[in-house]
Protein backbone atom coordinates (compact mmCIF):
# COMPACT_ATOMS: atom_id res chain seq x y z
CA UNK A 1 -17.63 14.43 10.89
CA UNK A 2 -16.11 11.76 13.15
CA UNK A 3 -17.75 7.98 12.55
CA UNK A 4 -18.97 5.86 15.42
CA UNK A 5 -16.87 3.45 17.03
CA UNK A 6 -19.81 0.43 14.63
CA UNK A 7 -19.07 2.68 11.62
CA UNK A 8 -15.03 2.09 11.37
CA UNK A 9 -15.43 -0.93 12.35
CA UNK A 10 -17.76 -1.82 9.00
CA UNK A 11 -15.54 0.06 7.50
CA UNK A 12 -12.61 -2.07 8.48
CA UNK A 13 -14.19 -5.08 8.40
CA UNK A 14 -15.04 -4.52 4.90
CA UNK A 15 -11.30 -3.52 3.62
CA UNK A 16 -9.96 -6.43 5.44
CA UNK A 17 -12.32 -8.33 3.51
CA UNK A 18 -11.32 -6.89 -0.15
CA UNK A 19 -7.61 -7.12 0.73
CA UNK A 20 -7.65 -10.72 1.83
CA UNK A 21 -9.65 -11.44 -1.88
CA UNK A 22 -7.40 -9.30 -3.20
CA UNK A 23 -7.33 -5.74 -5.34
CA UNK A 24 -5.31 -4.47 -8.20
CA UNK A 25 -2.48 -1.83 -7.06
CA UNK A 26 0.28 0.30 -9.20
CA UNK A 27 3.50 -0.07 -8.05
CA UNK A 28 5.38 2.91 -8.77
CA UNK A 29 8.55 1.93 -9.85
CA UNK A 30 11.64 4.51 -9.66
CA UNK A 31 11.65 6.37 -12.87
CA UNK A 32 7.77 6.94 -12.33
CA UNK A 33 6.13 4.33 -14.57
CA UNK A 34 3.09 2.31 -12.92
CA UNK A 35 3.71 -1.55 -12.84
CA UNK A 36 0.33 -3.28 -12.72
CA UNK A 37 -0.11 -5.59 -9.78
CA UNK A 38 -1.96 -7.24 -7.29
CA UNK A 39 -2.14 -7.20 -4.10
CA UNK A 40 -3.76 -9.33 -0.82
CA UNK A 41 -3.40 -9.90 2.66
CA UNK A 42 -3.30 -14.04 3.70
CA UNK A 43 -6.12 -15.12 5.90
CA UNK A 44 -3.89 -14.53 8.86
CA UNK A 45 -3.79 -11.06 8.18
CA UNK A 46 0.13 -10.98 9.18
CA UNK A 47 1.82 -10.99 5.20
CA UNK A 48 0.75 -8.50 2.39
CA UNK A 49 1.13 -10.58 -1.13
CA UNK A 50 2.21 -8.16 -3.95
CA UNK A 51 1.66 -10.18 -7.62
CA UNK A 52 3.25 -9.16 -10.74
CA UNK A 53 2.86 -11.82 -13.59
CA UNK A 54 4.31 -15.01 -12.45
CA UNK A 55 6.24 -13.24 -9.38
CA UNK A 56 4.70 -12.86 -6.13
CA UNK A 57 6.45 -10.83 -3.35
CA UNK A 58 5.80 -11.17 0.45
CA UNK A 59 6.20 -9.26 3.08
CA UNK A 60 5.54 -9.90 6.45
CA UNK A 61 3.87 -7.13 8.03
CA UNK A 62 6.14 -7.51 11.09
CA UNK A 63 8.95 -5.96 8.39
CA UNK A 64 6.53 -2.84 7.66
CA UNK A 65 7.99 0.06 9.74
CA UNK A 66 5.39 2.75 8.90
CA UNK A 67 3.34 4.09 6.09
CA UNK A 68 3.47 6.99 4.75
CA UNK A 69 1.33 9.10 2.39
CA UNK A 70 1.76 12.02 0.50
CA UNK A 71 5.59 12.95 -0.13
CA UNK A 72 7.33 13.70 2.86
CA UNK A 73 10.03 15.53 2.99
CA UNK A 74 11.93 13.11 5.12
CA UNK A 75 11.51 10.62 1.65
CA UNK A 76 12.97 13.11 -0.54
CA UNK A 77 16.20 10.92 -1.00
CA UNK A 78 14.03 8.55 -2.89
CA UNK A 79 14.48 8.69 -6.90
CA UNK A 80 10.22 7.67 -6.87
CA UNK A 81 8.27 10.56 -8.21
CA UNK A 82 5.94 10.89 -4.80
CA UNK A 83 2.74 12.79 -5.17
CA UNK A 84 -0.30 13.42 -3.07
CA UNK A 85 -1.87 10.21 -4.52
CA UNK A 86 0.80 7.91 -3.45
CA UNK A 87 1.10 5.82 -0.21
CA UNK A 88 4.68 4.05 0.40
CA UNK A 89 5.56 1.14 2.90
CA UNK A 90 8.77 1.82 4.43
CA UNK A 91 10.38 -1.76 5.50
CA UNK A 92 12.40 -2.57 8.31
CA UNK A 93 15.45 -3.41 5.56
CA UNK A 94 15.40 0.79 4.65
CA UNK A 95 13.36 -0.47 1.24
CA UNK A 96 10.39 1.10 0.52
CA UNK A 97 7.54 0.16 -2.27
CA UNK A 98 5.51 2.84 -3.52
CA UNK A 99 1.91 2.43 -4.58
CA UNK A 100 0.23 5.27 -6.83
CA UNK A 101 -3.83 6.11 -6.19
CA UNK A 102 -6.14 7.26 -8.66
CA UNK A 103 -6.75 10.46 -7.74
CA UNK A 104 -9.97 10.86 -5.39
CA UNK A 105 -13.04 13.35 -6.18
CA UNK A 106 -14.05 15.95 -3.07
């Protein structure tokens, strides 16, 4: 059932909120393993942080071109093992970073 125009924005509100503290991710890398990381928006909301160990990688969101769940067929030239739990950020450079869900219960 749709959700009122208050309800999304709670709901908003509230992932804004945990992405700006931050969340653990998996990035999945190419040959299907899941790297630990994690991940936050800046106050500014306008660059996603992705942290592995010592190594932080920014992106500006300006660079993010879409994102796209699932595995599309218009994706299938990546070597990333896409499944139904995935969601991948496809940059303005032609990269794209992969993240891998745990699957959700109905």
């Amino acid at each position: 059932e749709p959700k009122s125009p208050a309800e999304v924005k709670k709901l908003v509100k509230e992932f804004v909120r945990q992405m700006v503290k931050g969340r653990e991710m998996g990035v999945l890398r190419a040959d299907g393993a899941l790297k630990p990381v994690l991940c936050g928006l800046t106050r500014t909301l306008d660059v996603f942080r992705i942290k592995a160990g010592s190594d932080t990688r920014k992106v500006k969101l300006s660079e993010v071109m879409r994102v796209v769940h699932g595995s599309p067929e218009d994706l299938d030239d990546l070597e990333t093992p896409l499944d139904d739990s995935c969601s991948t950020l496809e940059l303005d450079s032609s990269e794209c970073i992969s993240f891998k869900f745990a699957e959700r219960k109905a």
